[in-house]
PDB file of N, CA and C in Angstrom:
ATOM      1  N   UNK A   1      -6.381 -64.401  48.301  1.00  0.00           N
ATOM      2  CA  UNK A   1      -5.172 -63.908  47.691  1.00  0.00           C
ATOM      3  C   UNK A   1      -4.444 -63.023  48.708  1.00  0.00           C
ATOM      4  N   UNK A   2      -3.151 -62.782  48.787  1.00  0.00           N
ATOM      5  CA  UNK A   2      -2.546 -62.239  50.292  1.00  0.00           C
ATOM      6  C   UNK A   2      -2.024 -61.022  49.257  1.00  0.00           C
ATOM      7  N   UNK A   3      -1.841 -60.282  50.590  1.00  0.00           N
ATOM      8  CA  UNK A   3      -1.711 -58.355  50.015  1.00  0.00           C
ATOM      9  C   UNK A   3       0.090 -58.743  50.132  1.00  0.00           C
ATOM     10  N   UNK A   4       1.286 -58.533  49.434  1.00  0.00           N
ATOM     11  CA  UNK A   4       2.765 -58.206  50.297  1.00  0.00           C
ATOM     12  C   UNK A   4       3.113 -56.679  50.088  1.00  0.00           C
ATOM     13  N   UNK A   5       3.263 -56.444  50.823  1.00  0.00           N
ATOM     14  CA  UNK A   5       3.908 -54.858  51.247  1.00  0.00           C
ATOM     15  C   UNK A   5       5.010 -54.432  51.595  1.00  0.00           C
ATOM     16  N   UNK A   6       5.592 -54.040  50.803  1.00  0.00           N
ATOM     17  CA  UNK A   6       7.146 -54.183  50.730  1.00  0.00           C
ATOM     18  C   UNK A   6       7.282 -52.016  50.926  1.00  0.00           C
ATOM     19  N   UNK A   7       6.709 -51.651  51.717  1.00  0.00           N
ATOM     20  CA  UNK A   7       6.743 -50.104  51.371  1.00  0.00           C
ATOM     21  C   UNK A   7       6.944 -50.070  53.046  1.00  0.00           C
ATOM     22  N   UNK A   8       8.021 -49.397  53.912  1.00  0.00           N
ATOM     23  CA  UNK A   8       7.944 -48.973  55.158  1.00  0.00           C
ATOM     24  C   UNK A   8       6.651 -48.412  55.923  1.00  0.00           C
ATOM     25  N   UNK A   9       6.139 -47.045  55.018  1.00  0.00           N
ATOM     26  CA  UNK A   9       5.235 -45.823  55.551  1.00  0.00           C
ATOM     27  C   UNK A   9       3.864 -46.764  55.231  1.00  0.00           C
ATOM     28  N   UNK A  10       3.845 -47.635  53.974  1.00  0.00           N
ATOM     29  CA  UNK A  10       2.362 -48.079  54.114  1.00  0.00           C
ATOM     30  C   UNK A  10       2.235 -48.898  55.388  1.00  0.00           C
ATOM     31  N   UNK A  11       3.266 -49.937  55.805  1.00  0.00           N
ATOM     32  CA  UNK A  11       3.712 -50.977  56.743  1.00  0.00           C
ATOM     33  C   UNK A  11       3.217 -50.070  58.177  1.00  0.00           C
ATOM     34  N   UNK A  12       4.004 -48.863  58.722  1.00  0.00           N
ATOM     35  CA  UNK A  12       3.699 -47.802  59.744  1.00  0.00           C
ATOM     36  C   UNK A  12       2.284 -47.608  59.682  1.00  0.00           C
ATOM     37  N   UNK A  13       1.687 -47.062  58.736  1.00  0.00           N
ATOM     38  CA  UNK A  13       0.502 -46.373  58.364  1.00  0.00           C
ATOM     39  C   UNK A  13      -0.682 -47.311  58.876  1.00  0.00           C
ATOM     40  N   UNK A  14      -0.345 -48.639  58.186  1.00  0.00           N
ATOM     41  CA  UNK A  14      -1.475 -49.796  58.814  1.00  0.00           C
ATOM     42  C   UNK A  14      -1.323 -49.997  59.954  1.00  0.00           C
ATOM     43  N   UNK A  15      -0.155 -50.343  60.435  1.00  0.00           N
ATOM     44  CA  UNK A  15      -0.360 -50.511  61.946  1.00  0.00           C
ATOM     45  C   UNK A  15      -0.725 -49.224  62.701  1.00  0.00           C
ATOM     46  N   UNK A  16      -0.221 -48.453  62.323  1.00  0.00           N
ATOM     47  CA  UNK A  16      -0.973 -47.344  63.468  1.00  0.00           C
ATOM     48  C   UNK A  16      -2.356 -47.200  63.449  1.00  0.00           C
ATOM     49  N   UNK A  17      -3.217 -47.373  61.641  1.00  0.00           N
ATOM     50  CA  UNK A  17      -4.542 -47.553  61.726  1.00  0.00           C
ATOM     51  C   UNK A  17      -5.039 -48.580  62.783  1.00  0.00           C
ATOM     52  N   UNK A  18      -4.779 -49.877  62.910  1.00  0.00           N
ATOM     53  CA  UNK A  18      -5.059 -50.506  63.113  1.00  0.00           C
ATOM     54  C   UNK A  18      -5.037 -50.895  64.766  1.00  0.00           C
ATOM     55  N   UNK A  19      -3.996 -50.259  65.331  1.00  0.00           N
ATOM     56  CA  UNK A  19      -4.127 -49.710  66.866  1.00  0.00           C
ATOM     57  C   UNK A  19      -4.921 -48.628  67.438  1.00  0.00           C
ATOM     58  N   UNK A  20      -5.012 -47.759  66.009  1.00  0.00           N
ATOM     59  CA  UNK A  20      -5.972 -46.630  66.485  1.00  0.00           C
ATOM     60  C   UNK A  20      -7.555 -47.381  66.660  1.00  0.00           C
ATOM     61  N   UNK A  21      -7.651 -48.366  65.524  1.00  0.00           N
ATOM     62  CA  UNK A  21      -9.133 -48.915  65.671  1.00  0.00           C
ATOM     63  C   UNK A  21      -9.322 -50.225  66.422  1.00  0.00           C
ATOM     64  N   UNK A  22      -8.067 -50.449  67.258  1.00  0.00           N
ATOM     65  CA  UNK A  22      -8.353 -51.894  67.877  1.00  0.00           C
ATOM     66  C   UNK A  22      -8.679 -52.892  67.275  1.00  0.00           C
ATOM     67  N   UNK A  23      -8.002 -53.606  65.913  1.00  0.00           N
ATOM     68  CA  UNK A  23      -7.961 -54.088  65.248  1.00  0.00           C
ATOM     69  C   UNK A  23      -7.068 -54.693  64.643  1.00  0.00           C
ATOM     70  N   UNK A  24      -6.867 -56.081  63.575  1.00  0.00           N
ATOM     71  CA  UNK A  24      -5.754 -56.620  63.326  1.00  0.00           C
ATOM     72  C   UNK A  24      -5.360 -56.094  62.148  1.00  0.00           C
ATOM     73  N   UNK A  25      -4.087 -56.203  61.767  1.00  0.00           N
ATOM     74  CA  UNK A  25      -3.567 -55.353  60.335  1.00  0.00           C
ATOM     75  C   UNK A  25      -4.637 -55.652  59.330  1.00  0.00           C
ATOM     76  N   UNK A  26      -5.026 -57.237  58.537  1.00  0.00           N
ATOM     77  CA  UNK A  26      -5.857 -57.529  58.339  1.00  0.00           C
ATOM     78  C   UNK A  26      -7.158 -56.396  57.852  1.00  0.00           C
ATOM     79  N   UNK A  27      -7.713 -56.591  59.249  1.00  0.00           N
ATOM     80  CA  UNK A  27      -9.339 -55.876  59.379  1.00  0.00           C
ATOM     81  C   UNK A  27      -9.163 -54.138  59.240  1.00  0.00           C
ATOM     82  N   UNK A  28      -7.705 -53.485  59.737  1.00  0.00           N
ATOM     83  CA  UNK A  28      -7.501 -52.413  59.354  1.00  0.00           C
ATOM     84  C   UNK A  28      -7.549 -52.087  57.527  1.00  0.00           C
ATOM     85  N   UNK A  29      -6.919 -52.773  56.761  1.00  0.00           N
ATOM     86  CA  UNK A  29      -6.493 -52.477  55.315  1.00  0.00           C
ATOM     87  C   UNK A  29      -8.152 -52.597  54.548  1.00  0.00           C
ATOM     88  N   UNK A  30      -8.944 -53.452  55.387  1.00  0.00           N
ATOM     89  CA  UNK A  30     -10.462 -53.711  54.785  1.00  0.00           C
ATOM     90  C   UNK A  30     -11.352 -52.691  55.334  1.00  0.00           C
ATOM     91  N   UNK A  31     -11.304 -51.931  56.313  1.00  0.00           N
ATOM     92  CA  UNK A  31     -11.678 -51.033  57.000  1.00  0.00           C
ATOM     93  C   UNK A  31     -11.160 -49.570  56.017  1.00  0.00           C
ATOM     94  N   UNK A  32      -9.656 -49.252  55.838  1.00  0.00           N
ATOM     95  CA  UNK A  32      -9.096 -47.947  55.351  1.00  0.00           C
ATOM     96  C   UNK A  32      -9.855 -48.016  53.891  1.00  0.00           C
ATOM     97  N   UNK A  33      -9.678 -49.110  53.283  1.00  0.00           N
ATOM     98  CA  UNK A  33     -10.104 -49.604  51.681  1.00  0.00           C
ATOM     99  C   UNK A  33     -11.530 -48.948  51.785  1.00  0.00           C
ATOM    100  N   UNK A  34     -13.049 -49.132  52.231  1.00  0.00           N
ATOM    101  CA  UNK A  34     -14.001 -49.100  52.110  1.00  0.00           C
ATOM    102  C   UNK A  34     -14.237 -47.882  52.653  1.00  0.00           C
ATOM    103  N   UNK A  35     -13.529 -47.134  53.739  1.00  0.00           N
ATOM    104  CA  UNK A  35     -13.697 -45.777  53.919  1.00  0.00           C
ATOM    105  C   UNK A  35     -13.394 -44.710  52.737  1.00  0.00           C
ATOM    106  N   UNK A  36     -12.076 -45.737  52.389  1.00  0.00           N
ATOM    107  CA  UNK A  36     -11.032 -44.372  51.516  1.00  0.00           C
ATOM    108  C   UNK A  36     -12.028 -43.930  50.074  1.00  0.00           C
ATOM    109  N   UNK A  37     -12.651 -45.802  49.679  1.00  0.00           N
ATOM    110  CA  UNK A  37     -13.881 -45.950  48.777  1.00  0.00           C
ATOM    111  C   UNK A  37     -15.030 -45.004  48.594  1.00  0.00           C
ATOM    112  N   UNK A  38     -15.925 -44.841  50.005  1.00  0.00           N
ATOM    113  CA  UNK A  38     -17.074 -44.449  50.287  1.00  0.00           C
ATOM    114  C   UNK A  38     -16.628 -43.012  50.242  1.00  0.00           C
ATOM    115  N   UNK A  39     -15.546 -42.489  50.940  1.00  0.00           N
ATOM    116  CA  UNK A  39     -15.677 -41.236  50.730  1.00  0.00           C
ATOM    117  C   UNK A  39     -15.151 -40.963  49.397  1.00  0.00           C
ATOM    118  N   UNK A  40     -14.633 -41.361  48.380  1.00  0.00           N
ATOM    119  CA  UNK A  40     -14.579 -40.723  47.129  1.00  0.00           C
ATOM    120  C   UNK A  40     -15.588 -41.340  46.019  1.00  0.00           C
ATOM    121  N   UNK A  41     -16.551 -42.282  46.166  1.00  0.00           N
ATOM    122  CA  UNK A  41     -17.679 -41.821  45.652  1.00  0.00           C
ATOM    123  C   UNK A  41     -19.085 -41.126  46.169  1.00  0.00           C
ATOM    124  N   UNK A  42     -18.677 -40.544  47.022  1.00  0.00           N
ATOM    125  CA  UNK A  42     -19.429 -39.288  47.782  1.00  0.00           C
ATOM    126  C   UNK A  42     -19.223 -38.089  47.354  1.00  0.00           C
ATOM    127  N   UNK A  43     -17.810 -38.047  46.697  1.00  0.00           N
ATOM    128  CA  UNK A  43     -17.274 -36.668  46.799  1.00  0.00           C
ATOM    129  C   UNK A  43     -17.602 -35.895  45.391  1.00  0.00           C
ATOM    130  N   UNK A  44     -17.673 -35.033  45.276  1.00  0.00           N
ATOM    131  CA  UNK A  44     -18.168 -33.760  44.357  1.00  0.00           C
ATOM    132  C   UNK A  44     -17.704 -34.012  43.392  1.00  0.00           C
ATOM    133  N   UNK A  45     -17.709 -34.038  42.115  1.00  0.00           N
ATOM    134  CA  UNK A  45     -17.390 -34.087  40.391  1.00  0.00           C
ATOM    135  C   UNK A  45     -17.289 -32.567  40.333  1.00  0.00           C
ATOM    136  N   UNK A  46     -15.692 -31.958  39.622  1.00  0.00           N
ATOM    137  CA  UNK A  46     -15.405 -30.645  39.485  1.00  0.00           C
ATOM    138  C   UNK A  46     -16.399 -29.774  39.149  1.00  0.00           C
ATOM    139  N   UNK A  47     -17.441 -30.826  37.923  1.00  0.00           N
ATOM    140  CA  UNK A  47     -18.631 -29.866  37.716  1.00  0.00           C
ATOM    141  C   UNK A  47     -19.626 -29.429  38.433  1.00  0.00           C
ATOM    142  N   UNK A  48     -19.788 -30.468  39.683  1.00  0.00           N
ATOM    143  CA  UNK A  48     -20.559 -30.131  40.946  1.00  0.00           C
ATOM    144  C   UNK A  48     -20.025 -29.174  41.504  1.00  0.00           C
ATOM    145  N   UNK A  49     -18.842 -28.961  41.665  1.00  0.00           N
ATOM    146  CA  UNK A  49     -18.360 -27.910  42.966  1.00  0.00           C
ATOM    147  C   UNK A  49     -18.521 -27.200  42.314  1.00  0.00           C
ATOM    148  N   UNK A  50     -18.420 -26.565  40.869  1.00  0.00           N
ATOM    149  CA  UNK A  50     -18.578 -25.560  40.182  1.00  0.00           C
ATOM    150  C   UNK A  50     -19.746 -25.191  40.429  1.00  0.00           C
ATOM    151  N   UNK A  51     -21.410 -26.070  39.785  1.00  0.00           N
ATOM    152  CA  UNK A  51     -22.829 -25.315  40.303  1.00  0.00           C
ATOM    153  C   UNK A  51     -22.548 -24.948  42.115  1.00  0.00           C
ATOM    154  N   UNK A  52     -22.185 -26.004  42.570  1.00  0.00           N
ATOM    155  CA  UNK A  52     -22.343 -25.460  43.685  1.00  0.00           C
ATOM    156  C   UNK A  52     -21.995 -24.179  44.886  1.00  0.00           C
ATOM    157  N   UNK A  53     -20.958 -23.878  43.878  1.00  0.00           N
ATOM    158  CA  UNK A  53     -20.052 -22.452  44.040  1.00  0.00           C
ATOM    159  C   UNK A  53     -20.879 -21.543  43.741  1.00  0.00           C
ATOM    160  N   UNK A  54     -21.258 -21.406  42.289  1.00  0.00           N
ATOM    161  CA  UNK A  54     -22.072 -20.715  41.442  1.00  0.00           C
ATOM    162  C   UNK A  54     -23.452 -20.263  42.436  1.00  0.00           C
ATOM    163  N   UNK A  55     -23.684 -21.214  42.847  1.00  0.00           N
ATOM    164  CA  UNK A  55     -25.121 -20.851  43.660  1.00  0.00           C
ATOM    165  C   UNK A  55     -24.721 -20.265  45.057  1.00  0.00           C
ATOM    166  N   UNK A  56     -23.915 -20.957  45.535  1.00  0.00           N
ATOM    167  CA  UNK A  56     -23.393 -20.003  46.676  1.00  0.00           C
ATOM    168  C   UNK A  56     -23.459 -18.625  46.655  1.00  0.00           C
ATOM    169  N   UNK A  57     -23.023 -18.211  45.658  1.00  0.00           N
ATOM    170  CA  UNK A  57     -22.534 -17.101  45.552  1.00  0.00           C
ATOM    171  C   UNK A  57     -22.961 -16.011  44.472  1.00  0.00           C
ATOM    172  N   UNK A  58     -24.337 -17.068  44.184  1.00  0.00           N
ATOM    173  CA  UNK A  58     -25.153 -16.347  43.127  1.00  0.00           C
ATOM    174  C   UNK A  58     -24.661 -15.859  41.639  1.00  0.00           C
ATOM    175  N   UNK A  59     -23.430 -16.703  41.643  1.00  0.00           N
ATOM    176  CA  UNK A  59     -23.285 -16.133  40.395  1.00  0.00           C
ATOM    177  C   UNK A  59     -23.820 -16.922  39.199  1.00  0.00           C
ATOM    178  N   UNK A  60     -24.377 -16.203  38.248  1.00  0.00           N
ATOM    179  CA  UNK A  60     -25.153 -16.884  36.833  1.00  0.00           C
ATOM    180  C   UNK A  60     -24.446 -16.552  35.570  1.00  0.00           C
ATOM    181  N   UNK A  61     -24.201 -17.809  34.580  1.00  0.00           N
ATOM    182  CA  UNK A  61     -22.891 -17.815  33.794  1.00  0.00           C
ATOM    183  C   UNK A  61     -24.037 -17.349  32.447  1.00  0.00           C
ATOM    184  N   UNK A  62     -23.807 -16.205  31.547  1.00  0.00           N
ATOM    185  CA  UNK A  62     -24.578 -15.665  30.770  1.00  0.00           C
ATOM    186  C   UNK A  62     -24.364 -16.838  29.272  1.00  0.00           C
ATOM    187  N   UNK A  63     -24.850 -16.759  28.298  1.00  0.00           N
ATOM    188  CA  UNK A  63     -24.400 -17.731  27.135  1.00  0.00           C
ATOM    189  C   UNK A  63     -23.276 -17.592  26.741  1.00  0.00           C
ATOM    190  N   UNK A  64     -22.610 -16.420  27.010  1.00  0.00           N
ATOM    191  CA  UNK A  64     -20.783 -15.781  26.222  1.00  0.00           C
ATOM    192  C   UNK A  64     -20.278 -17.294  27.409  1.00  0.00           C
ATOM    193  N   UNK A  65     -20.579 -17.050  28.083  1.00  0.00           N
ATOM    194  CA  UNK A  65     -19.892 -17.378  29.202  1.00  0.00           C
ATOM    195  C   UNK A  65     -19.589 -19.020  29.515  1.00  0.00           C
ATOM    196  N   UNK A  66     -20.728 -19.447  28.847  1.00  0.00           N
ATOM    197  CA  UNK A  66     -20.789 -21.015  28.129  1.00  0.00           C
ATOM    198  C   UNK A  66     -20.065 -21.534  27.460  1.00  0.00           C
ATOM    199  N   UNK A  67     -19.130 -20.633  26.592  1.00  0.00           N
ATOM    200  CA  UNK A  67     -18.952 -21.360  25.180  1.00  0.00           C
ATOM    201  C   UNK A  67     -17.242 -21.442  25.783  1.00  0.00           C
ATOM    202  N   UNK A  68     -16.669 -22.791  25.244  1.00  0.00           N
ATOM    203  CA  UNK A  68     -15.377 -22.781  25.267  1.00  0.00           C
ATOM    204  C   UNK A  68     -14.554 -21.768  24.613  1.00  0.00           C
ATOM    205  N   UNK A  69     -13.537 -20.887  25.288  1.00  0.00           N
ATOM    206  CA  UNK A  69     -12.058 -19.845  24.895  1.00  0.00           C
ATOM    207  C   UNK A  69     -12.111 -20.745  23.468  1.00  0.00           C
ATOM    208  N   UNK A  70     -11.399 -19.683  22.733  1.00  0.00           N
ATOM    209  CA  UNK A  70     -10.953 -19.612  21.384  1.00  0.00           C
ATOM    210  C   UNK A  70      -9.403 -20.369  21.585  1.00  0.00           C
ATOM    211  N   UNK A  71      -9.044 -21.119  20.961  1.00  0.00           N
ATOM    212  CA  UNK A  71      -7.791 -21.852  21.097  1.00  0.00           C
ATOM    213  C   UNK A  71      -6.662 -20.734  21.602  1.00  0.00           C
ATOM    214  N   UNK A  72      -7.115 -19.428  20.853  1.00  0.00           N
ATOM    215  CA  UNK A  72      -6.075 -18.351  20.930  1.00  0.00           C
ATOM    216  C   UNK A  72      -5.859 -17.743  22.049  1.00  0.00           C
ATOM    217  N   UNK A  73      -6.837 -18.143  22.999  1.00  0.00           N
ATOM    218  CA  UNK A  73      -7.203 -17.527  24.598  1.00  0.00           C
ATOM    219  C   UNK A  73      -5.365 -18.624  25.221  1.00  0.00           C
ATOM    220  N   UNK A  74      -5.760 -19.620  25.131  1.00  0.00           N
ATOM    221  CA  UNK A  74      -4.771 -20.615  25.480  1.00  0.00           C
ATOM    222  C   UNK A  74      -3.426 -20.451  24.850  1.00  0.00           C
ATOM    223  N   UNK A  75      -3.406 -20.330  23.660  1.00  0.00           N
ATOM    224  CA  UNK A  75      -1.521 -19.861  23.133  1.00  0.00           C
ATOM    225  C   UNK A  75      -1.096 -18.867  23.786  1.00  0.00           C
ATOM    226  N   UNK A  76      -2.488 -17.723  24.324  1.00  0.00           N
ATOM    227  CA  UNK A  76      -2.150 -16.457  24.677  1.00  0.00           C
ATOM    228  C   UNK A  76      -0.888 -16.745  26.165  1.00  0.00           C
ATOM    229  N   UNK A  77      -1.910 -17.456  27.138  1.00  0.00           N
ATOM    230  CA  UNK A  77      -1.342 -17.930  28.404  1.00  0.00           C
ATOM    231  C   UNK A  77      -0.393 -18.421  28.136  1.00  0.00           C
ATOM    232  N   UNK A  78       0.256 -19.084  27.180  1.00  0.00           N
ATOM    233  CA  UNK A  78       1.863 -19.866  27.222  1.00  0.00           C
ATOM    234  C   UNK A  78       2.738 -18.654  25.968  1.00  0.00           C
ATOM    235  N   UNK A  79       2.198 -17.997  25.876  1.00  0.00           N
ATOM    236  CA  UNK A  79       2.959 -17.262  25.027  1.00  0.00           C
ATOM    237  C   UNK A  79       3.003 -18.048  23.555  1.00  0.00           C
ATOM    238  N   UNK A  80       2.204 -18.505  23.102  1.00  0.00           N
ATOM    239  CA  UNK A  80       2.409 -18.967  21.753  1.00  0.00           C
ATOM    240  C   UNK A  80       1.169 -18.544  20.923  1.00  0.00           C
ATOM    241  N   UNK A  81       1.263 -16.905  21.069  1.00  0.00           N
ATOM    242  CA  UNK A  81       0.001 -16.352  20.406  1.00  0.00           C
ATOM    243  C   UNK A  81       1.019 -15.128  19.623  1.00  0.00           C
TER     244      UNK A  81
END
């Protein structure tokens, strides 16, 4: 099935990948695809960076500290409290 690319900067973007890696437009877009892939299922889930902060920095979340804000915490911030 063929890719058409009708976008200038993606058009730029591949070819410059693809000179940077000595490679044909082609093998560049299959190359950016499986990188762009691999590194975002590598990458941290908000709740990860959170323990992982947490431990950094030793901080330990007590049971108050668990429980979801009261709806009223949130009207407070937009002013609709």
């Amino acid at each position: 099935m063929a890719i058409n690319v009708n976008n200038p900067e993606a058009d730029a973007l591949t070819r410059q990948f693809a000179q940077m890696a000595g490679v044909g437009i082609t093998d560049a877009i299959v190359i950016a695809m499986r990188e762009a892939i691999e590194r975002r299922s590598l990458a941290e889930t908000p709740l990860e960076t959170a323990a992982r902060l947490r431990a950094k920095h030793q901080v330990v979340l007590d049971e108050q500290a668990q429980k979801p804000l009261p709806r009223q915490a949130f009207d407070t911030l937009w002013d609709k409290g």
